[in-house]
PDB file of N, CA and C in Angstrom:
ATOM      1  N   UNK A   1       4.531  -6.998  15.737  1.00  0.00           N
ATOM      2  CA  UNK A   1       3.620  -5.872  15.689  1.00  0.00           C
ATOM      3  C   UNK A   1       3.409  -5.303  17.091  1.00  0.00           C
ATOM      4  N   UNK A   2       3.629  -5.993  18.027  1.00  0.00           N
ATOM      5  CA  UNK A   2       2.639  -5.774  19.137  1.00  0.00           C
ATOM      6  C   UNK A   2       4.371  -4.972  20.334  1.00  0.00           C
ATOM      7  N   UNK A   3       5.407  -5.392  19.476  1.00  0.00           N
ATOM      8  CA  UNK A   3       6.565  -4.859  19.749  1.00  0.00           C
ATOM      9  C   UNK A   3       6.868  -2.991  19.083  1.00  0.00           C
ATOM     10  N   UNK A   4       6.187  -2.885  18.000  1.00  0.00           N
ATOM     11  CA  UNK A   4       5.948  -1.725  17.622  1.00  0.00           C
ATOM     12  C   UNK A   4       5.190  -0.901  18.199  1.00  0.00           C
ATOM     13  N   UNK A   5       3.620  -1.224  18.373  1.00  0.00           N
ATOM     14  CA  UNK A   5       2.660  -0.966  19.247  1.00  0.00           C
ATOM     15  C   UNK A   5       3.068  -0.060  21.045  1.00  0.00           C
ATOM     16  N   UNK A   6       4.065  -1.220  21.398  1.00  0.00           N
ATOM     17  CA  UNK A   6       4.658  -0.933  22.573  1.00  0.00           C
ATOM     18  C   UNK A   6       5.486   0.894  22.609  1.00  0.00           C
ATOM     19  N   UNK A   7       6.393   0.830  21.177  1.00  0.00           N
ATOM     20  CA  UNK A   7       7.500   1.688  21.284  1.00  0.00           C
ATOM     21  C   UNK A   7       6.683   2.732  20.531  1.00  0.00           C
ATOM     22  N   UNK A   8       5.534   2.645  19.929  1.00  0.00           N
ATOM     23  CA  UNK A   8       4.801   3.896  19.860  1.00  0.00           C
ATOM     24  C   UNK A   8       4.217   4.783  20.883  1.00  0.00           C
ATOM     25  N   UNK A   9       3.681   3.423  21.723  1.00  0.00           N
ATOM     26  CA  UNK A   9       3.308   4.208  23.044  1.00  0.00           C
ATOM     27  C   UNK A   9       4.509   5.095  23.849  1.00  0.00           C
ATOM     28  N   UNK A  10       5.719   4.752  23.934  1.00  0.00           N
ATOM     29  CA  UNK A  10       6.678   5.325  24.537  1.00  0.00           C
ATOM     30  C   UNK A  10       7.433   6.507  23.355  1.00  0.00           C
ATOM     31  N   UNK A  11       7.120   6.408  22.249  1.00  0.00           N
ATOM     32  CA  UNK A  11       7.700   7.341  21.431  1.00  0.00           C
ATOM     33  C   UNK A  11       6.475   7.622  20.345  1.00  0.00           C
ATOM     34  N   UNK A  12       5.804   8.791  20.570  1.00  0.00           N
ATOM     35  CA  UNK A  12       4.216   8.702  19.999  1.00  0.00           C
ATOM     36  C   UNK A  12       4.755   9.625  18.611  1.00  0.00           C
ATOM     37  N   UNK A  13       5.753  10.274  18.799  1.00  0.00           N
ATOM     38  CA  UNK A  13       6.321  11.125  17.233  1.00  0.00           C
ATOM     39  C   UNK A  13       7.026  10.070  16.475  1.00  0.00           C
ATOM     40  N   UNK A  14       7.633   8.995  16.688  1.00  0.00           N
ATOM     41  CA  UNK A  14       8.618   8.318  15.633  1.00  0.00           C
ATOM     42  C   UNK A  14       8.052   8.209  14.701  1.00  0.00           C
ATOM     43  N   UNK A  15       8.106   8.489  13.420  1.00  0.00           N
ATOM     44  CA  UNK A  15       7.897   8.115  12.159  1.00  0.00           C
ATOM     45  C   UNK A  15       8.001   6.800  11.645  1.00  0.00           C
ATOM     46  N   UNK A  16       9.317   6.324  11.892  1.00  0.00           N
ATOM     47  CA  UNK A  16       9.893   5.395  11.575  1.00  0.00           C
ATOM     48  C   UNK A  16       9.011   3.956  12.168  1.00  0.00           C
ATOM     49  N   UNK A  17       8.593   3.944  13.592  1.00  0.00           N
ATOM     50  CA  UNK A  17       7.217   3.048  13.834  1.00  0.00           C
ATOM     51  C   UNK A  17       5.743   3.093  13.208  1.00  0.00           C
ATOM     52  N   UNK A  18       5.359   3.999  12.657  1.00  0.00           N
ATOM     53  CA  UNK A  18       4.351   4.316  11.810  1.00  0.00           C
ATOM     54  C   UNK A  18       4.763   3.707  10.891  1.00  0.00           C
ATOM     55  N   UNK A  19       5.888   3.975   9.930  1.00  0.00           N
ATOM     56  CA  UNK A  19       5.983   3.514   9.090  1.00  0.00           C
ATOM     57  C   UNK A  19       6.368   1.795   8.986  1.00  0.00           C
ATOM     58  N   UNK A  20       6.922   1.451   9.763  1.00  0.00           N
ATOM     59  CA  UNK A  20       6.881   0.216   9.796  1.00  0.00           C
ATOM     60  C   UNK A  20       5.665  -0.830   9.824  1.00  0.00           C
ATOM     61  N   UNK A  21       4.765  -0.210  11.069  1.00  0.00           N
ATOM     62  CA  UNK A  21       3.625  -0.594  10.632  1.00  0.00           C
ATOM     63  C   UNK A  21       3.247  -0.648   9.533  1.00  0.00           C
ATOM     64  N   UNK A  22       2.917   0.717   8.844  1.00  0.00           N
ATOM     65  CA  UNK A  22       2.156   0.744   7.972  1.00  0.00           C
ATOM     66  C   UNK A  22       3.132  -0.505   6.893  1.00  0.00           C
ATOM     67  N   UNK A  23       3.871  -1.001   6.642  1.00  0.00           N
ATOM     68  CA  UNK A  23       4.718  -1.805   5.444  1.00  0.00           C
ATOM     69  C   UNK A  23       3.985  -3.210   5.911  1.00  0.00           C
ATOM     70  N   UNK A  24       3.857  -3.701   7.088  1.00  0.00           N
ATOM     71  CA  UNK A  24       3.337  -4.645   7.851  1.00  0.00           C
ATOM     72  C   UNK A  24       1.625  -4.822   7.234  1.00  0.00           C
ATOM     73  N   UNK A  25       0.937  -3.821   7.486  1.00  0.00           N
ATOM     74  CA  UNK A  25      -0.325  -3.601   7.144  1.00  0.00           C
ATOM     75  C   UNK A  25      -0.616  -4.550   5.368  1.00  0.00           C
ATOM     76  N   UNK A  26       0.502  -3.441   4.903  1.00  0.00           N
ATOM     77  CA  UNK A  26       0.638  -3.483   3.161  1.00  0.00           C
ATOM     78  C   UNK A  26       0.937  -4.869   2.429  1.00  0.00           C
ATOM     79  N   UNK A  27       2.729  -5.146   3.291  1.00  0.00           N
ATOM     80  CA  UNK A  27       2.886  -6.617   2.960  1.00  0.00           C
ATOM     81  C   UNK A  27       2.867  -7.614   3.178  1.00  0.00           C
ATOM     82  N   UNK A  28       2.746  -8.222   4.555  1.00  0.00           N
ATOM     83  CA  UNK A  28       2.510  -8.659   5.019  1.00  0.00           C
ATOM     84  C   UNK A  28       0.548  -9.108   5.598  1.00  0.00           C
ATOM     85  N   UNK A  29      -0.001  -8.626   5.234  1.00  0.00           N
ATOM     86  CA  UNK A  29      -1.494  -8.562   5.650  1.00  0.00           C
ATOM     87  C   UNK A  29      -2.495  -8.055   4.762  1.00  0.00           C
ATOM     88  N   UNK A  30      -1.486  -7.567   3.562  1.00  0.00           N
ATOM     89  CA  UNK A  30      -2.264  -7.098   2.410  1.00  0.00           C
ATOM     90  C   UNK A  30      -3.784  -6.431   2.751  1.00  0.00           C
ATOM     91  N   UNK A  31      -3.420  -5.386   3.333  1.00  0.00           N
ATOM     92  CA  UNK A  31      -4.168  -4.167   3.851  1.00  0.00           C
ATOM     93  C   UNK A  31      -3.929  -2.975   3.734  1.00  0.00           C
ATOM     94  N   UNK A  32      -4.117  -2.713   2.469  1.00  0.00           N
ATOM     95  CA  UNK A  32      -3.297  -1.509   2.512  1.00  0.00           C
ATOM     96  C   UNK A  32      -4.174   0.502   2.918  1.00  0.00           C
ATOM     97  N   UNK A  33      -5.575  -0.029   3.542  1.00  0.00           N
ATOM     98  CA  UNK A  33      -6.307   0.819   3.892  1.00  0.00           C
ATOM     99  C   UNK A  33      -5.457   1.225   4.851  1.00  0.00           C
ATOM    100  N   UNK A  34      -5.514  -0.049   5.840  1.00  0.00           N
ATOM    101  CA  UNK A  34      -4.940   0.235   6.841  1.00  0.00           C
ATOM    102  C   UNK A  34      -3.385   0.760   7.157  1.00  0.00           C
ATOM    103  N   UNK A  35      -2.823   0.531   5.986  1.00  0.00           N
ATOM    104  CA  UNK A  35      -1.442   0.987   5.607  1.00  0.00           C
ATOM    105  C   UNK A  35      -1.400   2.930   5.127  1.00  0.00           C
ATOM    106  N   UNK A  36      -2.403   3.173   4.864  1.00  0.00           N
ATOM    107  CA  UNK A  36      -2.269   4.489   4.026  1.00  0.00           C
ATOM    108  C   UNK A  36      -2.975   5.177   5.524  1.00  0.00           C
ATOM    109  N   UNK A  37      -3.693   4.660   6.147  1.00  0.00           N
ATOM    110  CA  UNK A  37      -4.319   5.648   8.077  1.00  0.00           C
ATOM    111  C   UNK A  37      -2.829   5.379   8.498  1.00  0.00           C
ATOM    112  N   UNK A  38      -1.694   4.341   8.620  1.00  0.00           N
ATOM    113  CA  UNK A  38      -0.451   4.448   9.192  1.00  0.00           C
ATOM    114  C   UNK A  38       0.565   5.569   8.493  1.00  0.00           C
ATOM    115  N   UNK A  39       0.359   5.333   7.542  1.00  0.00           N
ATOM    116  CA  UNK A  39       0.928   6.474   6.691  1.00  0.00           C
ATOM    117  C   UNK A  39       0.727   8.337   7.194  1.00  0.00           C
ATOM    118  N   UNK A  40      -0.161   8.074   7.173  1.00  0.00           N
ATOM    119  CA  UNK A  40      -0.739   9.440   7.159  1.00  0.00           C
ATOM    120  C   UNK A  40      -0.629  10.052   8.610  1.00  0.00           C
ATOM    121  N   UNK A  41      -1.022   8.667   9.653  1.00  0.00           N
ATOM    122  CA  UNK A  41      -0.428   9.288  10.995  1.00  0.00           C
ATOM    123  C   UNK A  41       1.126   9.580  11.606  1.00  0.00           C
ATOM    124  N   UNK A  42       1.728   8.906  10.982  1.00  0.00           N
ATOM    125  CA  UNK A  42       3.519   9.061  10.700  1.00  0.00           C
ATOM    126  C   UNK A  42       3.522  10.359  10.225  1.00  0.00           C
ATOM    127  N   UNK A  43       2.648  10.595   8.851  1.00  0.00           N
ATOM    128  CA  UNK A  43       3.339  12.412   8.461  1.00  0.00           C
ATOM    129  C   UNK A  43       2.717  13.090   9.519  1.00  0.00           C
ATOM    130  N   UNK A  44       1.610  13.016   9.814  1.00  0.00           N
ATOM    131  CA  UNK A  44       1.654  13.908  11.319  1.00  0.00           C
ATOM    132  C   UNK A  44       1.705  13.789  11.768  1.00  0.00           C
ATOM    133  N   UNK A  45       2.460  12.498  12.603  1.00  0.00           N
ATOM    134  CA  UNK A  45       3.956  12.988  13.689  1.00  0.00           C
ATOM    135  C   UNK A  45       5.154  13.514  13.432  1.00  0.00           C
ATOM    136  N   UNK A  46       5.486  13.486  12.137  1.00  0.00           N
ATOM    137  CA  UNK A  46       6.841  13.817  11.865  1.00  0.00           C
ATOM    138  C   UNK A  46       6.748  13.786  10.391  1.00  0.00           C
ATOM    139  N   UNK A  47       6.769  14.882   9.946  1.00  0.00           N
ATOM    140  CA  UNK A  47       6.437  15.041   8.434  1.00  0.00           C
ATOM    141  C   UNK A  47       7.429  15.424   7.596  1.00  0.00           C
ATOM    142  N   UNK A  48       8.435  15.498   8.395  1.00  0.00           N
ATOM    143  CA  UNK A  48      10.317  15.295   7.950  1.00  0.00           C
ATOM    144  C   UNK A  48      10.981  14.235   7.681  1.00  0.00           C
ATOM    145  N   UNK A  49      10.127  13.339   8.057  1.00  0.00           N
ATOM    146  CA  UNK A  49      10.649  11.824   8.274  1.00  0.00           C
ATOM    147  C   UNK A  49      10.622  11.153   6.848  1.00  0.00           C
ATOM    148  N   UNK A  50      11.821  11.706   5.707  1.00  0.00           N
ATOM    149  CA  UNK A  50      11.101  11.463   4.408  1.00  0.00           C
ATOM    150  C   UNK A  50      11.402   9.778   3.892  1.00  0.00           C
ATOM    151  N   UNK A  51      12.261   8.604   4.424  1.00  0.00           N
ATOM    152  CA  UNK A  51      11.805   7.520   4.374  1.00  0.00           C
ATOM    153  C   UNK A  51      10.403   7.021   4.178  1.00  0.00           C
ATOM    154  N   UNK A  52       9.498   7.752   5.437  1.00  0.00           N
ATOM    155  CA  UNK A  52       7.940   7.453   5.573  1.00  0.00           C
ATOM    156  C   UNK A  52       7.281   7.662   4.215  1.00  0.00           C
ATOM    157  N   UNK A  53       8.008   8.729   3.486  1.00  0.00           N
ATOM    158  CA  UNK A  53       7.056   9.579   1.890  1.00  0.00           C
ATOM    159  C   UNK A  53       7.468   8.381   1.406  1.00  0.00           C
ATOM    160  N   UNK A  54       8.875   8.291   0.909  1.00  0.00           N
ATOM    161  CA  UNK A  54       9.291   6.876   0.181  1.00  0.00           C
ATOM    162  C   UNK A  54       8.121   5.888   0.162  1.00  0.00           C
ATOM    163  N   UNK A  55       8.057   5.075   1.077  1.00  0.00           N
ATOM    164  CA  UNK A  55       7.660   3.850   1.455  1.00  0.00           C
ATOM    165  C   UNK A  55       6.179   4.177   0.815  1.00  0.00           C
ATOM    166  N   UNK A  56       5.457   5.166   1.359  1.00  0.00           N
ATOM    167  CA  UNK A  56       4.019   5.231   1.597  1.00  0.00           C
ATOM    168  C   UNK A  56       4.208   5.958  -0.097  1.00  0.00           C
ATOM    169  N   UNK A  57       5.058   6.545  -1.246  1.00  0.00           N
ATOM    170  CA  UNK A  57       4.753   6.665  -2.673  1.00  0.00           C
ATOM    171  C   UNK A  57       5.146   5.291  -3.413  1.00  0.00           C
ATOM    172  N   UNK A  58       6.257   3.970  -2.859  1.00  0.00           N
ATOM    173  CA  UNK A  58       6.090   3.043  -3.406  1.00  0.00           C
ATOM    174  C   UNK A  58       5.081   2.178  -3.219  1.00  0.00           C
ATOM    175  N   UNK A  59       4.430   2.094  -2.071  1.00  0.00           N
ATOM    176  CA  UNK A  59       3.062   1.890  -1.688  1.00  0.00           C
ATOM    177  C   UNK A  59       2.004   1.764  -2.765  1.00  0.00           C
ATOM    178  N   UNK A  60       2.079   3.067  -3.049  1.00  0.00           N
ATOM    179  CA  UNK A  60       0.832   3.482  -4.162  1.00  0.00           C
ATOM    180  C   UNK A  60       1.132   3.158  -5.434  1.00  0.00           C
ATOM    181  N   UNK A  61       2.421   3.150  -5.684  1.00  0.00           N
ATOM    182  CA  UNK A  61       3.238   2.882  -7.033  1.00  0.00           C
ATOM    183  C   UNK A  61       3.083   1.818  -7.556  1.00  0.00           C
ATOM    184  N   UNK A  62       2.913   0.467  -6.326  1.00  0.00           N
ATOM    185  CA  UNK A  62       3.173  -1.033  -6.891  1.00  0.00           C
ATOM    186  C   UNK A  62       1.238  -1.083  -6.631  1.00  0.00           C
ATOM    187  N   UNK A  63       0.370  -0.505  -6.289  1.00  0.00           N
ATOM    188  CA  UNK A  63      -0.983  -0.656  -5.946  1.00  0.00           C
ATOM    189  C   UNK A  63      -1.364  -0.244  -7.499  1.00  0.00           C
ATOM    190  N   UNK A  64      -1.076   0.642  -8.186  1.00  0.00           N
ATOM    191  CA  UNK A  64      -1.660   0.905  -9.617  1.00  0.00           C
ATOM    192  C   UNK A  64      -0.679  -0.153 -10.461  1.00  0.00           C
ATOM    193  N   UNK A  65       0.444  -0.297 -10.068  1.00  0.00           N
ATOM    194  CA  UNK A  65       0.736  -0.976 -11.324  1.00  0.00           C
ATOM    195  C   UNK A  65       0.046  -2.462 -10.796  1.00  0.00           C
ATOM    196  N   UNK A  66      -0.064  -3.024 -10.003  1.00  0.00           N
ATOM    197  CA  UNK A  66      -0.757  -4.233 -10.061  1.00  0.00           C
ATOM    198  C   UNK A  66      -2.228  -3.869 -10.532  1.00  0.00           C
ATOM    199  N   UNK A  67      -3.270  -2.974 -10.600  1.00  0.00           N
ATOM    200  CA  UNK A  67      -4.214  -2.324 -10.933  1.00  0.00           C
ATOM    201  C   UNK A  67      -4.022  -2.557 -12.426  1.00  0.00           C
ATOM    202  N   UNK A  68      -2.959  -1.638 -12.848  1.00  0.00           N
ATOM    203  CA  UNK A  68      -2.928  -1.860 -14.505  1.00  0.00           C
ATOM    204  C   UNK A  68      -3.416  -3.440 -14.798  1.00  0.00           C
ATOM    205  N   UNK A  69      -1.960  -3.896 -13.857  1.00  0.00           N
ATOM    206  CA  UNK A  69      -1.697  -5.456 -14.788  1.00  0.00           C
ATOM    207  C   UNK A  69      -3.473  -5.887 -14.872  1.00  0.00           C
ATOM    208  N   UNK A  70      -3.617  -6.275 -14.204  1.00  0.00           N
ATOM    209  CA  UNK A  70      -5.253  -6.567 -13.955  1.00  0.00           C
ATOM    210  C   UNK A  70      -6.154  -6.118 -15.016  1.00  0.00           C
ATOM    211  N   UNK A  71      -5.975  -4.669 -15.069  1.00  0.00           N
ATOM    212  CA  UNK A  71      -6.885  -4.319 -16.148  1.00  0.00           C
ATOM    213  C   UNK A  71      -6.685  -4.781 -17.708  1.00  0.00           C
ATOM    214  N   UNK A  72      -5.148  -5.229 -17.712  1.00  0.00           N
ATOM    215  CA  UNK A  72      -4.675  -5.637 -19.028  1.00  0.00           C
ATOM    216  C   UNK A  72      -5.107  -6.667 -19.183  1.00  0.00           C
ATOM    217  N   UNK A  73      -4.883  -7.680 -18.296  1.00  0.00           N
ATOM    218  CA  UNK A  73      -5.260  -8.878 -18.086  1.00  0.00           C
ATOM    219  C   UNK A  73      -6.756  -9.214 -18.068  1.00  0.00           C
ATOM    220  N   UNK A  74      -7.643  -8.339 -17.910  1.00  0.00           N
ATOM    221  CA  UNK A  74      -9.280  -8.500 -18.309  1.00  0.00           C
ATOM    222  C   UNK A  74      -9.428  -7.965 -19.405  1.00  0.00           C
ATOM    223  N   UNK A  75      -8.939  -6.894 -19.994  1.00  0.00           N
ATOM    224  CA  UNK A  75      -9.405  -6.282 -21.381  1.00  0.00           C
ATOM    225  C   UNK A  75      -8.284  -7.798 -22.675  1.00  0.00           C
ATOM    226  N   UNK A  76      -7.508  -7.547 -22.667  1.00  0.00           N
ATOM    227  CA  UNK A  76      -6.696  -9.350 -23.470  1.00  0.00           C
ATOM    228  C   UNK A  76      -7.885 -10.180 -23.218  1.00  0.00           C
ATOM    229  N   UNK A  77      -8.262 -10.668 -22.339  1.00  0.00           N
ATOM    230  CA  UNK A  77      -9.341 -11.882 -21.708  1.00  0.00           C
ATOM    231  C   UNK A  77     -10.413 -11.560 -22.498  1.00  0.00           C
ATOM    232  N   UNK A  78     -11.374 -10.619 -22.790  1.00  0.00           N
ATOM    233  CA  UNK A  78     -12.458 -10.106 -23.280  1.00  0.00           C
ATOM    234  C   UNK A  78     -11.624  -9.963 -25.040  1.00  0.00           C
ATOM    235  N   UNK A  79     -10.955  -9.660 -25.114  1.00  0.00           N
ATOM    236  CA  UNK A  79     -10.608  -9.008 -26.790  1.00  0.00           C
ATOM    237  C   UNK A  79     -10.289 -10.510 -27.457  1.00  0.00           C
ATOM    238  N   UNK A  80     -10.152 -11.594 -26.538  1.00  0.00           N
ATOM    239  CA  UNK A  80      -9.716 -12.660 -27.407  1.00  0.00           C
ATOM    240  C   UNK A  80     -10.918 -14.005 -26.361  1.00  0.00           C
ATOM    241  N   UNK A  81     -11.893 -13.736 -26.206  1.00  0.00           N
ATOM    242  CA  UNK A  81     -13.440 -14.147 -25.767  1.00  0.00           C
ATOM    243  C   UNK A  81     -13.871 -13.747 -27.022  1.00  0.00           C
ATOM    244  N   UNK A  82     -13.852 -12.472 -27.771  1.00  0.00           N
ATOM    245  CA  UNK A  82     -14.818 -12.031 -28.686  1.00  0.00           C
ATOM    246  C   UNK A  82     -14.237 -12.511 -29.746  1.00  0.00           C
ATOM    247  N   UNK A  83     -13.313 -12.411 -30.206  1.00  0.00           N
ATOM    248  CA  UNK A  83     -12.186 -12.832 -31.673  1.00  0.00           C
ATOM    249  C   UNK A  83     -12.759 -14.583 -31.708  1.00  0.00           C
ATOM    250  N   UNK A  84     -12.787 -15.169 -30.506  1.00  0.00           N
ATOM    251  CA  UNK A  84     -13.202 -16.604 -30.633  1.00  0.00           C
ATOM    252  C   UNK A  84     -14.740 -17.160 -30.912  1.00  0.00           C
ATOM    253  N   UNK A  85     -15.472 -16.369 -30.515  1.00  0.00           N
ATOM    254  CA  UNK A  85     -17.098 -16.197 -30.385  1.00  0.00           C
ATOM    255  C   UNK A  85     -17.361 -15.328 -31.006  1.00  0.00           C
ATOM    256  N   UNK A  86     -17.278 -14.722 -32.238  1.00  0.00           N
ATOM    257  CA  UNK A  86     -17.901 -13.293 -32.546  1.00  0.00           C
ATOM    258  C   UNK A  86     -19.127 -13.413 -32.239  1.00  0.00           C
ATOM    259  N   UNK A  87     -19.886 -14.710 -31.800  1.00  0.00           N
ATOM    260  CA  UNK A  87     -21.373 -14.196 -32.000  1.00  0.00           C
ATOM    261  C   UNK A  87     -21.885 -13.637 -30.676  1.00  0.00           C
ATOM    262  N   UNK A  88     -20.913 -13.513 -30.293  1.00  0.00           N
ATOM    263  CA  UNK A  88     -21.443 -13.069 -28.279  1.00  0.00           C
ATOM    264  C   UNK A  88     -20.718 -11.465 -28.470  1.00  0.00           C
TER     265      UNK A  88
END
């Protein structure tokens, strides 16, 4: 990270260091707040840089579908809580 950090300072438009970060943030550190402010400062440095869109729409892509799973996975949990207990 702190090797990225460096080559931003010397190259403050690369996209491609933004975006790396930001994947770092996401998978590695499971932060993905902090992944979507890296995101967003990459498109405005370089908003051509369409790898960066990639990354930062699979980003969001695997964030709802783990969202779904979850929600499936509590509404099943509750629909078969009640089928076992009707009296609750």
């Amino acid at each position: 990270m702190e090797l990225l950090l460096r080559g931003q300072q010397f190259n403050p438009t690369d996209a491609a260091l933004y975006q790396a970060r930001a994947l770092i943030q996401w998978q590695d550190l499971n932060k993905p707040e902090n992944a979507r402010a890296l995101f967003r400062a990459g498109v405005r440095a370089d908003a051509s840089h369409l790898p960066l869109w990639q990354a930062w729409g699979c980003m969001e892509a695997a964030l709802v579908s783990e969202r779904t799973r979850a929600h499936k996975r509590h509404v099943y949990h509750l629909m078969h809580t009640r089928t076992k207990n009707p009296n609750k």
